[in-house]
Protein backbone atom coordinates (compact mmCIF):
# COMPACT_ATOMS: atom_id res chain seq x y z
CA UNK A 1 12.48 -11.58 -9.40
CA UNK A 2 10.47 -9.08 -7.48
CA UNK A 3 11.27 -8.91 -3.68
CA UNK A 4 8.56 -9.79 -1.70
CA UNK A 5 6.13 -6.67 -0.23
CA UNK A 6 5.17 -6.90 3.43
CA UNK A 7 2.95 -3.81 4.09
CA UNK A 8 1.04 -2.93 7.27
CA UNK A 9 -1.45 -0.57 7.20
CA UNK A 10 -2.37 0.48 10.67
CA UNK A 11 -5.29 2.55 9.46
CA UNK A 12 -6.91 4.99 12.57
CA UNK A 13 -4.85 2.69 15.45
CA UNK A 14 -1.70 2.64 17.45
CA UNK A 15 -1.13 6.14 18.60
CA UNK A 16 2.34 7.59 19.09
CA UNK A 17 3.29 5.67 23.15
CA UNK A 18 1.72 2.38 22.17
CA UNK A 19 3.25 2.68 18.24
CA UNK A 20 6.52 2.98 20.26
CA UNK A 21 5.79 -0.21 22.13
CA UNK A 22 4.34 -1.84 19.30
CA UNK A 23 7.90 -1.99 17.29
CA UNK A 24 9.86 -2.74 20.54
CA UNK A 25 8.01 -6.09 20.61
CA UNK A 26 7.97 -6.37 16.75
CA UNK A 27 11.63 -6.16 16.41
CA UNK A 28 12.87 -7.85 18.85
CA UNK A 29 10.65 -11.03 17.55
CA UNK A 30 11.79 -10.12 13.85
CA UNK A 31 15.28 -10.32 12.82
CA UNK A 32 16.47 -8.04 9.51
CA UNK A 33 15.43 -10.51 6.00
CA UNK A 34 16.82 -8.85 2.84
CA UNK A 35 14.76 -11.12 0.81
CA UNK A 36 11.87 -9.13 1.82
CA UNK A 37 10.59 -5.94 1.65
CA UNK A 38 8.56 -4.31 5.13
CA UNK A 39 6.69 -1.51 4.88
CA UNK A 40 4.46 0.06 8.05
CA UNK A 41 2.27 2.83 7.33
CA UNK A 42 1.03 4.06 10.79
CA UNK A 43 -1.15 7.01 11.80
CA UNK A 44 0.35 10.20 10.40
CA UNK A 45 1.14 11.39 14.74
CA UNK A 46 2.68 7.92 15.42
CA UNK A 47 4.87 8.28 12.12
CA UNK A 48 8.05 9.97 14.26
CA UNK A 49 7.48 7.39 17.39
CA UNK A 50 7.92 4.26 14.53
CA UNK A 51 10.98 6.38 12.83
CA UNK A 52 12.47 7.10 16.32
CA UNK A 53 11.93 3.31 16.96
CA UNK A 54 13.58 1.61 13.68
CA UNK A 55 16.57 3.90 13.77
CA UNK A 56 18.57 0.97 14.04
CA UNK A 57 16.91 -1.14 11.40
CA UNK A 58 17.22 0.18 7.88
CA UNK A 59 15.53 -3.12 6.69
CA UNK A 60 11.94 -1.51 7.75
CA UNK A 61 10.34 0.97 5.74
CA UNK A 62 8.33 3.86 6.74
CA UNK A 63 4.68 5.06 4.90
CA UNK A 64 1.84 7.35 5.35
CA UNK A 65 -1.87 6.61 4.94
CA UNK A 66 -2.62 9.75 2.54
CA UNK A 67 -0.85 12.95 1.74
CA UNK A 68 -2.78 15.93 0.27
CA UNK A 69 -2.24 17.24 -3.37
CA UNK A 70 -0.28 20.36 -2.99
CA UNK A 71 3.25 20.79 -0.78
CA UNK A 72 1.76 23.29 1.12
CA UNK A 73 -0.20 26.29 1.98
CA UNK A 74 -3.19 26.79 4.18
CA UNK A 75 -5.13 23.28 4.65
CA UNK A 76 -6.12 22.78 8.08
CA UNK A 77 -5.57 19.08 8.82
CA UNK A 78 -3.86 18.04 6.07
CA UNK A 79 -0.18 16.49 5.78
CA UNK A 80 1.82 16.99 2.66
CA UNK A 81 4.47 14.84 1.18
CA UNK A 82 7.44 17.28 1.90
CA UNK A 83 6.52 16.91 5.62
CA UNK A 84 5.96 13.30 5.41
CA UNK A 85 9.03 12.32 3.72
CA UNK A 86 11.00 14.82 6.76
CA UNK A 87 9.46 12.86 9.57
CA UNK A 88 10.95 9.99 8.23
CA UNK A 89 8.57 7.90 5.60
CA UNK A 90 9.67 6.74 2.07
CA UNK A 91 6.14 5.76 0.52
CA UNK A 92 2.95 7.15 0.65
CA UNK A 93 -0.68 4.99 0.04
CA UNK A 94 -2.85 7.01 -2.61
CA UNK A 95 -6.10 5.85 -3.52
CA UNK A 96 -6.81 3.85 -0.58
CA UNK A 97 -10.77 2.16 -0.79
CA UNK A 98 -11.63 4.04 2.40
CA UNK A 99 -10.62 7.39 0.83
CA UNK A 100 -12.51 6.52 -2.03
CA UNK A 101 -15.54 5.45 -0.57
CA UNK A 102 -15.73 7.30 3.26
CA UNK A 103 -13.54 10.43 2.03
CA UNK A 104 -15.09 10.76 -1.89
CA UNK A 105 -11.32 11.11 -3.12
CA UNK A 106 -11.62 11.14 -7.34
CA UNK A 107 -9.31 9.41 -9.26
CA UNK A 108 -8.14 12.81 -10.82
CA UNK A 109 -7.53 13.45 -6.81
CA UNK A 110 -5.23 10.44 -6.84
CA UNK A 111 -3.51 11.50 -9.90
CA UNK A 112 -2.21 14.63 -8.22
CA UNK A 113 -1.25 12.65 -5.02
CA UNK A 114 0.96 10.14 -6.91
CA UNK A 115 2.43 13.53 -8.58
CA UNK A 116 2.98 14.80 -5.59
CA UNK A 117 4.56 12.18 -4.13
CA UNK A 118 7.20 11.55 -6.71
CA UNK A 119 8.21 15.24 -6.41
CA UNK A 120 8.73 14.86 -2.88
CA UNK A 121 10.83 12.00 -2.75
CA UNK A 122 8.30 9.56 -1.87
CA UNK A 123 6.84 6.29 -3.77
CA UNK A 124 3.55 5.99 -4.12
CA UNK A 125 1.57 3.04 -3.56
CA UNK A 126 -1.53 3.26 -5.93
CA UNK A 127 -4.20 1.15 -4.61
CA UNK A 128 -7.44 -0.36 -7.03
CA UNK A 129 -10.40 -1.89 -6.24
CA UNK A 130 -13.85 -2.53 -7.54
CA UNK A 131 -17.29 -2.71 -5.06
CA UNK A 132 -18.99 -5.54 -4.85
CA UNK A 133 -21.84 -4.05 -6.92
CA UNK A 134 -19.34 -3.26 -9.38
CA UNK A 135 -17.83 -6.75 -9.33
CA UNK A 136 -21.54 -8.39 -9.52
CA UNK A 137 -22.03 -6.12 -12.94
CA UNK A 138 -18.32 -7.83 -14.44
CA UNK A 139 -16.78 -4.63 -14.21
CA UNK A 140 -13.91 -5.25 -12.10
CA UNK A 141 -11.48 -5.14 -15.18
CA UNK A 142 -12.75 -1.65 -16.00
CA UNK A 143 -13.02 -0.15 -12.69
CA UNK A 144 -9.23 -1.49 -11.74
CA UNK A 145 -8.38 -0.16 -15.25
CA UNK A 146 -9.61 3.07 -14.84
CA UNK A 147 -8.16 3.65 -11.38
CA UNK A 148 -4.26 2.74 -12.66
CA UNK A 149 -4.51 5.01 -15.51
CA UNK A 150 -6.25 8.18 -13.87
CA UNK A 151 -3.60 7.52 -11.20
CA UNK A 152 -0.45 7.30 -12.90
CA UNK A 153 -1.35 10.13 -15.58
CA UNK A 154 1.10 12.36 -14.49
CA UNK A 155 3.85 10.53 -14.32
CA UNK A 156 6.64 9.57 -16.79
CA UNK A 157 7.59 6.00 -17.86
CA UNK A 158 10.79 5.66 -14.89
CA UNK A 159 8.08 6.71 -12.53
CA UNK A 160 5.64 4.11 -12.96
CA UNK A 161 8.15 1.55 -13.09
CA UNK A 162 9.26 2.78 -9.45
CA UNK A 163 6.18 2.79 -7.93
CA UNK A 164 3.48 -0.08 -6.09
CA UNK A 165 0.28 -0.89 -7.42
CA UNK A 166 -2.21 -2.35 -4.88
CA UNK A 167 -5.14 -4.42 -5.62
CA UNK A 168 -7.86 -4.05 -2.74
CA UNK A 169 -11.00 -5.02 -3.67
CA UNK A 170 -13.27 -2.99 -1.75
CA UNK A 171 -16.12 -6.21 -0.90
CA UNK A 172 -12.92 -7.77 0.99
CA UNK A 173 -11.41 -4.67 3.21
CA UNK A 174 -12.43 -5.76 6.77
CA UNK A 175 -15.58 -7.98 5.69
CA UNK A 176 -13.39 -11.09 6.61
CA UNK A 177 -14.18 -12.25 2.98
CA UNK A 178 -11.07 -12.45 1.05
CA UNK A 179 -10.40 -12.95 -3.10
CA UNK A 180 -9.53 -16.91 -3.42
CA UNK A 181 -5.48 -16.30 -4.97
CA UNK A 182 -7.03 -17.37 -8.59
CA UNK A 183 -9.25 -14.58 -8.17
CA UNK A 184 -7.39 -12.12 -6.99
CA UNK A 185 -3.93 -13.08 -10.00
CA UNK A 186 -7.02 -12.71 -12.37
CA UNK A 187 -6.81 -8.69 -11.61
CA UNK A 188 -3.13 -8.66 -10.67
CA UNK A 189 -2.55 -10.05 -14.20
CA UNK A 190 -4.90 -7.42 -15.95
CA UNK A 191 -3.05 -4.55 -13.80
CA UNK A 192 0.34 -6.07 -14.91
CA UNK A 193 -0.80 -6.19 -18.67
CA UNK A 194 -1.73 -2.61 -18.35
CA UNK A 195 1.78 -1.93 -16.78
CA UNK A 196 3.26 -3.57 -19.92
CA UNK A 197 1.51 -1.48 -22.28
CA UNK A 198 2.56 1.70 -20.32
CA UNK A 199 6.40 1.05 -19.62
CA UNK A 200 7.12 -2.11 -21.67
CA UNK A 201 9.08 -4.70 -20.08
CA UNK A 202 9.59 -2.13 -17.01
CA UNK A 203 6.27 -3.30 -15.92
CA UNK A 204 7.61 -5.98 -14.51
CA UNK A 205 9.83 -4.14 -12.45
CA UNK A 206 6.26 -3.10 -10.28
CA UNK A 207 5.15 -4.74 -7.14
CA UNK A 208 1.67 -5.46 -7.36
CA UNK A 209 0.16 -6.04 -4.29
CA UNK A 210 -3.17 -7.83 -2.69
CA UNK A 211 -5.48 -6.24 0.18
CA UNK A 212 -8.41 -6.93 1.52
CA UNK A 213 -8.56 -9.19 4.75
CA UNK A 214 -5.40 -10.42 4.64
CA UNK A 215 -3.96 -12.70 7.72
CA UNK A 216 -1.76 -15.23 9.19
CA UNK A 217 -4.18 -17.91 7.84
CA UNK A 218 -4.33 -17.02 4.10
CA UNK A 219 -1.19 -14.85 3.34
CA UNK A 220 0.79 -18.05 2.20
CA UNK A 221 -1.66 -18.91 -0.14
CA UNK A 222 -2.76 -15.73 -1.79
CA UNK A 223 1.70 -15.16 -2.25
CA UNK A 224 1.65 -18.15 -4.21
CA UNK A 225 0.27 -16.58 -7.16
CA UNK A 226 2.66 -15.35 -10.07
CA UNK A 227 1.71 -11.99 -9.92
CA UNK A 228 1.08 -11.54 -6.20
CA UNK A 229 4.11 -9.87 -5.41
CA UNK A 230 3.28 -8.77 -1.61
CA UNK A 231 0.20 -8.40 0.98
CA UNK A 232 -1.45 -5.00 2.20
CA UNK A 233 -2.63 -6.23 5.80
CA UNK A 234 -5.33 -4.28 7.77
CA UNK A 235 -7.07 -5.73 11.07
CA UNK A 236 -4.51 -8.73 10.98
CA UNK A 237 -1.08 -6.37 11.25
CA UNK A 238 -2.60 -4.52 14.97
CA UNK A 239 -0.60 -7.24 17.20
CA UNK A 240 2.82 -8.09 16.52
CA UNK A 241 3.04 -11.85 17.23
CA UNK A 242 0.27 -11.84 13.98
CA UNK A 243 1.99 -8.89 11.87
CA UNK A 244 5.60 -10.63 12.63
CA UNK A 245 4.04 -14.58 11.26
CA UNK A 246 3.06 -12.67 8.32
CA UNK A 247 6.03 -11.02 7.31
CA UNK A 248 7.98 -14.56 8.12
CA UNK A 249 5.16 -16.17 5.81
């Protein structure tokens, strides 16, 4: 049985003082589950304030939004993975729809990050997604398809199987629309084939998890699905009385 995923991305929100606060009122409302897996992926300046906070809890996971390709060098504004995984995270998002879309990142982009990642100590978290346009045209299979396998090109069979795959589809981040749970274990059970056909059984092994206006109101229902293994929460994880009856879902 996969553990269940519980990941909060705080996207461009929560700076370093209120991240601080943030945890000292999630924390103290959420007492450590090992059944479960918690993941919070804050703003790469409030990464140290939410390590400095969860010293104490080793059941809380650290990520960053994005990482850039190479471990170094001179790229004004850019974090690597090397630095990341020092200041305290363990996974890293690649991929994400708003990189795609607002930032242009390619999937060959992606398939460097997930490299780079895995060299630096760091899972990555692959996310997939077709547009609405895209999904209107029935190519949500390919899109989603074509995403996993640029992205996990350059890595070897153990790799994959350590990693996250997330399904966002982008017509659902933020639009308050959100895949029905048949919809959405329709793509998690394509990306799961596809895992099978890469690593064999091992595909199993991968989390596969949903985005895309996730909250307290639906999470229950979209988990229910076979191959919905966790939730990637956006808008809904920014308080922590609604982030904490998520991750109790």
């Amino acid at each position: 049985m996969r553990t269940p995923v519980f990941a909060a991305n705080w996207k461009m929100n929560i700076g370093p003082h209120d991240a601080a606060e943030f945890m000292r009122t999630f924390l103290g409302a959420y007492a450590p589950h090992m059944d479960r897996t918690v993941i919070v992926f804050p703003p790469a300046l409030s990464l140290c304030a939410v390590a400095e906070s969860t010293r104490e809890r080793a059941d809380i996971q650290l990520g960053v939004q994005n990482i850039f390709r190479e471990s170094r060098g001179a790229f004004t504004g850019e974090n690597s993975a090397v630095m990341a995984k020092q200041a305290g995270a363990t996974f890293a998002l690649v991929g994400h729809s708003e990189r795609r879309q607002l930032f242009s990142e390619t999937d060959h982009e992606t398939s460097l990050k997930c490299a780079e990642a895995v060299r630096a100590g760091l899972v990555p978290v692959l996310c997939v997604g077709e547009t609405l346009a895209e999904r209107e045209r029935g190519e949500t299979e390919a899109v989603v398809l074509r995403q996993l396998c640029a992205g996990v090109s350059e890595l070897d069979p153990s790799q994959i199987a350590s990693m996250l795959v997330a399904y966002e589809p982008v017509w659902a981040i933020g639009t308050g629309r959100t895949a029905t749970p048949a919809e959405a274990e329709s793509v998690h059970a394509v990306i799961r084939a596809a895992l099978r056909e890469r690593v064999g059984s091992d595909g199993d092994r991968v989390p596969i998890l949903y985005g895309g206006s996730v909250n307290e109101g639906n999470a229950a229902s979209l988990l229910s699905a076979p191959d919905i293994d966790g939730v990637l929460v956006g808008s809904a994880c920014l308080k922590p009385d609604s982030w904490t009856r998520i991750v109790l879902t």
